[in-house]
C-alpha atoms as a PDB file:
ATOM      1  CA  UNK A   1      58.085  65.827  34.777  1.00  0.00           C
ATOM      2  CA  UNK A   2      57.728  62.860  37.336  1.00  0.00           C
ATOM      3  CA  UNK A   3      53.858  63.742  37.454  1.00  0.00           C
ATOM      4  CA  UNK A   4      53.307  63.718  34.094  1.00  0.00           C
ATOM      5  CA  UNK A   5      55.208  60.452  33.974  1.00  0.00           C
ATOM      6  CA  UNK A   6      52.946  58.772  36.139  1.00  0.00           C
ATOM      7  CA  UNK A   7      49.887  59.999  34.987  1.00  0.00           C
ATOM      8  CA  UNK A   8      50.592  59.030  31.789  1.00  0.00           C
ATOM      9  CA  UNK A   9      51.724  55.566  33.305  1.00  0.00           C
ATOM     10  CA  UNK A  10      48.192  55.628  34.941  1.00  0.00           C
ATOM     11  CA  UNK A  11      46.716  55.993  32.039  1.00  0.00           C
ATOM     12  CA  UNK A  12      48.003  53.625  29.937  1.00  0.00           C
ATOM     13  CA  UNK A  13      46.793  51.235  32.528  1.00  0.00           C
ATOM     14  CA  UNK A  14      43.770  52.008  33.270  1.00  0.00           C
ATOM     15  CA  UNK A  15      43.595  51.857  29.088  1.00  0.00           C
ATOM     16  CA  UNK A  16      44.973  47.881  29.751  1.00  0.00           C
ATOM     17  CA  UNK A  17      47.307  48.812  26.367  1.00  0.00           C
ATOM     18  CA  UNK A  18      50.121  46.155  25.967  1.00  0.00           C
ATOM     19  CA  UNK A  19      52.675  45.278  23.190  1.00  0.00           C
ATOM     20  CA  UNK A  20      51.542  43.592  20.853  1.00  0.00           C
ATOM     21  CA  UNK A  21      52.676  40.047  20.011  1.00  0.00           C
ATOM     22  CA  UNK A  22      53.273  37.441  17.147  1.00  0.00           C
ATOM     23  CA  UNK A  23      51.096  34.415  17.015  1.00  0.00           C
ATOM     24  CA  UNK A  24      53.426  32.453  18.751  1.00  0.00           C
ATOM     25  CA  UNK A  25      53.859  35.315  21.589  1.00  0.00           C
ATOM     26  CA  UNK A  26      57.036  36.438  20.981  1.00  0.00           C
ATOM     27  CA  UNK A  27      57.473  40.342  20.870  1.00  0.00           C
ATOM     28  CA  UNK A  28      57.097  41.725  17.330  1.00  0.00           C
ATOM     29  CA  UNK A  29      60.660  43.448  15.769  1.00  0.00           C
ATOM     30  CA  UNK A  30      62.491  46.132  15.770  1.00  0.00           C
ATOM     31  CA  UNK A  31      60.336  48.736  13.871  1.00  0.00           C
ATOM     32  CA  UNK A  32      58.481  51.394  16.618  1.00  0.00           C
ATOM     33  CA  UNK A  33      55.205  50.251  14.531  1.00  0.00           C
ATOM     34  CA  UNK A  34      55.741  47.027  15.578  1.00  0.00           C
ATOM     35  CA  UNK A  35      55.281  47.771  19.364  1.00  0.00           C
ATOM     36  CA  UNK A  36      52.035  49.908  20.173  1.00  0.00           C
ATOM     37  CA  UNK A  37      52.941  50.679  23.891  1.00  0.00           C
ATOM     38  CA  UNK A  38      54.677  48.629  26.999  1.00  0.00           C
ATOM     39  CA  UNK A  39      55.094  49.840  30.369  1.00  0.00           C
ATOM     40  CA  UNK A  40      57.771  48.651  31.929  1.00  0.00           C
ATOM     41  CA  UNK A  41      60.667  48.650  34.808  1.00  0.00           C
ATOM     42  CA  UNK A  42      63.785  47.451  33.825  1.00  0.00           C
ATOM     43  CA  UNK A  43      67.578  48.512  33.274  1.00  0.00           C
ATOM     44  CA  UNK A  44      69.736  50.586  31.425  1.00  0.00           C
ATOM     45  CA  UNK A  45      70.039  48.129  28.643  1.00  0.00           C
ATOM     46  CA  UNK A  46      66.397  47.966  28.240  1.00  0.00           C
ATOM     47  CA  UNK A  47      66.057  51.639  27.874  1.00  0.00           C
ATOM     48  CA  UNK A  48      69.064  51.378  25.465  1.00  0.00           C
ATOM     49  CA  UNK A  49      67.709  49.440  23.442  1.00  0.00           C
ATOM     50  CA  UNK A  50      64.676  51.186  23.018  1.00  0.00           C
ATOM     51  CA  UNK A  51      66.878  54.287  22.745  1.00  0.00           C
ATOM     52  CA  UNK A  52      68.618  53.090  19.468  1.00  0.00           C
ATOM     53  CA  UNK A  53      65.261  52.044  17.855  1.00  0.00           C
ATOM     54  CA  UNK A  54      64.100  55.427  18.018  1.00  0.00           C
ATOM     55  CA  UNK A  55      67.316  56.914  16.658  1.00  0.00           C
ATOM     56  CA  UNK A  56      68.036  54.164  14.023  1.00  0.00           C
ATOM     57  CA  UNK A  57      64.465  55.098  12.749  1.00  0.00           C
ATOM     58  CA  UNK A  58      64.666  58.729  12.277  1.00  0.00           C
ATOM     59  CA  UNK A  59      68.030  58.310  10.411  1.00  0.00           C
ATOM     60  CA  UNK A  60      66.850  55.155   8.315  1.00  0.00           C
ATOM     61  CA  UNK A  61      63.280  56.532   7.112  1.00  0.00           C
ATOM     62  CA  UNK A  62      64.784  59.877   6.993  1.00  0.00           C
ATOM     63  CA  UNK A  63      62.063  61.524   8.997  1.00  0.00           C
ATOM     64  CA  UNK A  64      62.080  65.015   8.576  1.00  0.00           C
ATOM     65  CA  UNK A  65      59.691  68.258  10.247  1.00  0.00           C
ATOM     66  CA  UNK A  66      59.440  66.766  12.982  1.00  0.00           C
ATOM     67  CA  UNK A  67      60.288  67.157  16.667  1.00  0.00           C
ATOM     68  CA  UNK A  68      62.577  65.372  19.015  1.00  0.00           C
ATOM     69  CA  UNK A  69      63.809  65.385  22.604  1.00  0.00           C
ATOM     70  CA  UNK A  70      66.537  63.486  23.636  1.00  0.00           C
ATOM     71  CA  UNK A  71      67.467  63.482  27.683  1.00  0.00           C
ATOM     72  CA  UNK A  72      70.339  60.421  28.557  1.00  0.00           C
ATOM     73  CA  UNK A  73      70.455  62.507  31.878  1.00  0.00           C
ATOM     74  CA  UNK A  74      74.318  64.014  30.930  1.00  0.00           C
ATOM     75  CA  UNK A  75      76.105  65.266  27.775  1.00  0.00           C
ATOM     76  CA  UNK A  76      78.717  62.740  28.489  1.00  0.00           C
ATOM     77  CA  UNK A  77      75.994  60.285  27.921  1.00  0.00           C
ATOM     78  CA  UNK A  78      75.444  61.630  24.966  1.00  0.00           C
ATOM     79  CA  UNK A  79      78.498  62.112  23.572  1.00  0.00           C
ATOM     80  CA  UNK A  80      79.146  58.751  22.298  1.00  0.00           C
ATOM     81  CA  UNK A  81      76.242  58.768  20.077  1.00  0.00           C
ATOM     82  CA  UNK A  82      78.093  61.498  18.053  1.00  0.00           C
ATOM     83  CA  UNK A  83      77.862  59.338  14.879  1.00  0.00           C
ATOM     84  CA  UNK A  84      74.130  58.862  14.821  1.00  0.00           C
ATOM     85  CA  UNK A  85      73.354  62.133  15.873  1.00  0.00           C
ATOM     86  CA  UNK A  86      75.419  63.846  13.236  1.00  0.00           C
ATOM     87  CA  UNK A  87      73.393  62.215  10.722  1.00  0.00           C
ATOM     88  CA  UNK A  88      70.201  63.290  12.498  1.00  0.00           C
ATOM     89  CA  UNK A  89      71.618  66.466  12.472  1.00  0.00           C
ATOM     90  CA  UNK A  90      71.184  66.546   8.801  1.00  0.00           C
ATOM     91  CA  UNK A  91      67.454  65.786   8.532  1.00  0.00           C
ATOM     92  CA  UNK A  92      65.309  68.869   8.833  1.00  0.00           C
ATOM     93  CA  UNK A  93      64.055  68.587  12.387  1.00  0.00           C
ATOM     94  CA  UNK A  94      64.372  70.590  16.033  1.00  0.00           C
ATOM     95  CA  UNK A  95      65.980  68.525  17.906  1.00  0.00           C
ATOM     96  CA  UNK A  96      66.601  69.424  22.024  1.00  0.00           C
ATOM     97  CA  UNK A  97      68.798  67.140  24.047  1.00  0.00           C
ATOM     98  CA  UNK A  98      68.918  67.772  27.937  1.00  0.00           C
ATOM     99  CA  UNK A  99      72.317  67.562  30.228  1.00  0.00           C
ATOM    100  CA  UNK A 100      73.406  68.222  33.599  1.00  0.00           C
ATOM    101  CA  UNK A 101      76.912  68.396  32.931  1.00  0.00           C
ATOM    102  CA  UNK A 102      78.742  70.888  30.352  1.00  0.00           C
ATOM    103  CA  UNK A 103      78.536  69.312  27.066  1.00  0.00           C
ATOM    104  CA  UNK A 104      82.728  69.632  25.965  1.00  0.00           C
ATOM    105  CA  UNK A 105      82.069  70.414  22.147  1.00  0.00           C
ATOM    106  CA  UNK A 106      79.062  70.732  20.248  1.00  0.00           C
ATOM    107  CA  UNK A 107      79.376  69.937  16.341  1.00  0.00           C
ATOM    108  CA  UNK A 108      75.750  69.937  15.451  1.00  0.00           C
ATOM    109  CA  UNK A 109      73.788  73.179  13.531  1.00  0.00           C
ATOM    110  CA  UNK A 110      69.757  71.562  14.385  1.00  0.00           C
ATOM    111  CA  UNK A 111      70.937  70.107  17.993  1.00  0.00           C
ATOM    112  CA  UNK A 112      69.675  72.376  20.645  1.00  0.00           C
ATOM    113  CA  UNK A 113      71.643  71.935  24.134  1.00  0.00           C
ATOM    114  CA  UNK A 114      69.983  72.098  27.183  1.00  0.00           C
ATOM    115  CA  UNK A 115      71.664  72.414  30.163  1.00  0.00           C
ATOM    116  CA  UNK A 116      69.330  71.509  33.269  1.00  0.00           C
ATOM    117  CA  UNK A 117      70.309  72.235  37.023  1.00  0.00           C
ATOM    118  CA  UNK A 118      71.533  69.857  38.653  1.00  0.00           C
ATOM    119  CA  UNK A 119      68.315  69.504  41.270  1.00  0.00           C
ATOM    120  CA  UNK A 120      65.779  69.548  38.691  1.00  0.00           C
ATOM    121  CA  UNK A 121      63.991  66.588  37.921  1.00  0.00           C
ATOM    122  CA  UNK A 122      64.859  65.793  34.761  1.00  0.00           C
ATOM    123  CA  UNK A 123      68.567  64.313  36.200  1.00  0.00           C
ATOM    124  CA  UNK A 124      66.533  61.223  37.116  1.00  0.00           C
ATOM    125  CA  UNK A 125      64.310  61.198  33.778  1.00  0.00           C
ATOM    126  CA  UNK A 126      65.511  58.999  30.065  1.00  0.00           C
ATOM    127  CA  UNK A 127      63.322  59.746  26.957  1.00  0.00           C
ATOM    128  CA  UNK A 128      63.423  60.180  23.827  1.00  0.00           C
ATOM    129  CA  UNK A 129      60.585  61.752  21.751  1.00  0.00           C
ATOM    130  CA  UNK A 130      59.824  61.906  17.771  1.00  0.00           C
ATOM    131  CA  UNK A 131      57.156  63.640  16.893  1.00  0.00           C
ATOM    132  CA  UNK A 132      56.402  64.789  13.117  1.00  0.00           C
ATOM    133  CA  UNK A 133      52.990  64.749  10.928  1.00  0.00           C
ATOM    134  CA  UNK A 134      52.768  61.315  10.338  1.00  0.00           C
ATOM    135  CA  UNK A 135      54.811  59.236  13.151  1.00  0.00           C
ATOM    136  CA  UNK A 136      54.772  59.574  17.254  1.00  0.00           C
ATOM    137  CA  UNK A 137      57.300  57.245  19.392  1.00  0.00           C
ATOM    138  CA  UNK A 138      58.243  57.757  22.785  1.00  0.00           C
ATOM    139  CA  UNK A 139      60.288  56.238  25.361  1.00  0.00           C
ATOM    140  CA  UNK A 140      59.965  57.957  28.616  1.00  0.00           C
ATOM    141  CA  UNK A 141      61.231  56.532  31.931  1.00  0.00           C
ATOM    142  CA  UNK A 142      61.868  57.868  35.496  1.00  0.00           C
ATOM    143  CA  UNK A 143      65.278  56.132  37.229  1.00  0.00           C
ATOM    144  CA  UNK A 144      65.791  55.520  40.591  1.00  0.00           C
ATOM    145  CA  UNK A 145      69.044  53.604  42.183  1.00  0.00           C
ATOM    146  CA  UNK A 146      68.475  50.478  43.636  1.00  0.00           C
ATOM    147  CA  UNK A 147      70.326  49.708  46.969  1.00  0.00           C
ATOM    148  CA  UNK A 148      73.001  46.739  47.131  1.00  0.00           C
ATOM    149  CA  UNK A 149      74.735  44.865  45.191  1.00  0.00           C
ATOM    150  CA  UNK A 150      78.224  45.410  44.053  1.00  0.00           C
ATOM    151  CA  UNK A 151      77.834  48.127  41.438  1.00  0.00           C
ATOM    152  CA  UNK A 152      75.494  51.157  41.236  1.00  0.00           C
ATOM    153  CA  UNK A 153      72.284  50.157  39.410  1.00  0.00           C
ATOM    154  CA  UNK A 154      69.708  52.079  38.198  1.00  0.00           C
ATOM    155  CA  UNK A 155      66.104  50.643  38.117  1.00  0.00           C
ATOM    156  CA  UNK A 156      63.705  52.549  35.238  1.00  0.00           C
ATOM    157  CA  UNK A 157      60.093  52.307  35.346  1.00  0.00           C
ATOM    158  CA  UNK A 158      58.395  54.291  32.522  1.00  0.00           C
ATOM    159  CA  UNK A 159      56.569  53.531  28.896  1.00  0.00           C
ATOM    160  CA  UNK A 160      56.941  53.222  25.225  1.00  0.00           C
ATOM    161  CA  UNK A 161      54.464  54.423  23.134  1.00  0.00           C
ATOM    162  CA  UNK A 162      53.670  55.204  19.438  1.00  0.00           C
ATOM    163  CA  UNK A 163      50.360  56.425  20.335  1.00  0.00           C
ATOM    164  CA  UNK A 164      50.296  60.393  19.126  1.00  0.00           C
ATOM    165  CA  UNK A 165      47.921  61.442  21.763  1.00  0.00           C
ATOM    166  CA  UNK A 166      50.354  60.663  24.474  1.00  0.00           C
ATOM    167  CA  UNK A 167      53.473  61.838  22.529  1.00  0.00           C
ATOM    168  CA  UNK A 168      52.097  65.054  22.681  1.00  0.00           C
ATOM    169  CA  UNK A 169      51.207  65.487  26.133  1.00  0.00           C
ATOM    170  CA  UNK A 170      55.200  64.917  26.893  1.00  0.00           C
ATOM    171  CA  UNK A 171      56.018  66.982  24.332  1.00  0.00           C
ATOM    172  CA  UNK A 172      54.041  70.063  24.784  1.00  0.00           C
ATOM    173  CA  UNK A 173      55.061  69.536  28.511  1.00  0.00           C
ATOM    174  CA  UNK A 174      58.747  69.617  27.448  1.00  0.00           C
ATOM    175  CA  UNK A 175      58.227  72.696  25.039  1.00  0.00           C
ATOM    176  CA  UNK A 176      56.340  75.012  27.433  1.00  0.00           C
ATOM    177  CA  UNK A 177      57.026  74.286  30.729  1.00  0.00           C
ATOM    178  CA  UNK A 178      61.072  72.527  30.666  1.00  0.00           C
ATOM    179  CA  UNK A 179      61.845  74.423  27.736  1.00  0.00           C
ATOM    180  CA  UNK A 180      60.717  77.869  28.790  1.00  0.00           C
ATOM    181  CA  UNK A 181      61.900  76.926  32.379  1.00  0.00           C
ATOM    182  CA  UNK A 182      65.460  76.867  30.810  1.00  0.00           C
ATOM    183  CA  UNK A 183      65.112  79.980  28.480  1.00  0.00           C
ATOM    184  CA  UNK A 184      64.886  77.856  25.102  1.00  0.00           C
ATOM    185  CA  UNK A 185      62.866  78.657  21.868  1.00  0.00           C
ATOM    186  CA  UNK A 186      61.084  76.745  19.942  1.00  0.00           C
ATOM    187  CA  UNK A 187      62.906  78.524  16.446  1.00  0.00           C
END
């Protein structure tokens, strides 16, 4: 996954794609429309909030057969979106989210766990991919920790994108190679 990470990040590049701005250069809201693509390295509360924007928009608009893949690297992780993904849970869509650890209880009927071994790449990957008919977003970042300092920090570099094309190269990569990797069907 790594690979396809940078490649993608290559190619967003090489395509000089950037958020796009307000007149008076601030960064547009908090709708994905409203930011076309950003690469970027930052921290966990970056990714976070990118994170939420994506969830908040598939419960708010109610977007339905769709796709989505959700890694936070562990089920603990996970676990205190409960709230936000039971509601997701309701909305006709497959939804897979990748952990290392064993997720403790598992309330949801559309929710697909994944469990993913502990040496696999993934453990160092944070995304989260919608993908329906008529809307693409994805966040999709690659964490490394950073040495020093008095706490453990984690250093992302990755993209955002709304840009379909892209969405899904990541997920037709996740679908037939991470997915059948682990055993998982599409249905």
């Amino acid at each position: 996954m790594n690979e396809l990470v940078e490649r993608l990040i290559d190619y967003l590049e090489k395509q000089r794609v950037i958020q796009r701005a307000a007149d008076d250069g601030e960064p547009l809201g908090e709708t994905p429309e409203e930011h076309i693509e950003s690469i970027f390295v930052g921290g966990l509360f970056f990714i976070e909030k990118f994170t939420r924007i994506i969830e908040t928009t598939v419960i708010d608009r109610k977007l339905e057969g769709g796709s989505m893949f959700v890694n936070l690297q562990t089920f603990a992780n996970f676990a205190g979106r409960q709230a936000r993904y039971e509601k997701i849970d309701t909305l006709n869509n497959t939804v897979y989210v990748y952990g290392t650890d064993v997720a403790s209880s598992w309330p949801y009927r559309r929710i697909k766990p994944v469990k993913v071994a502990p040496h696999d790449s993934l453990t160092r990957m944070w995304f989260v991919v919608y993908d329906n008919p008529e809307v693409s977003y994805a966040l999709v970042a690659s964490g490394k920790r950073v040495p020093g300092g008095p706490r453990k920090h984690i250093e992302f570099r990755g993209f955002w994108t709304t840009r379909a094309s892209v969405t899904h190269s990541v997920r037709d990569y996740l679908l037939r190679v991470v997915n059948a990797q682990y055993g998982v069907s599409e249905q």
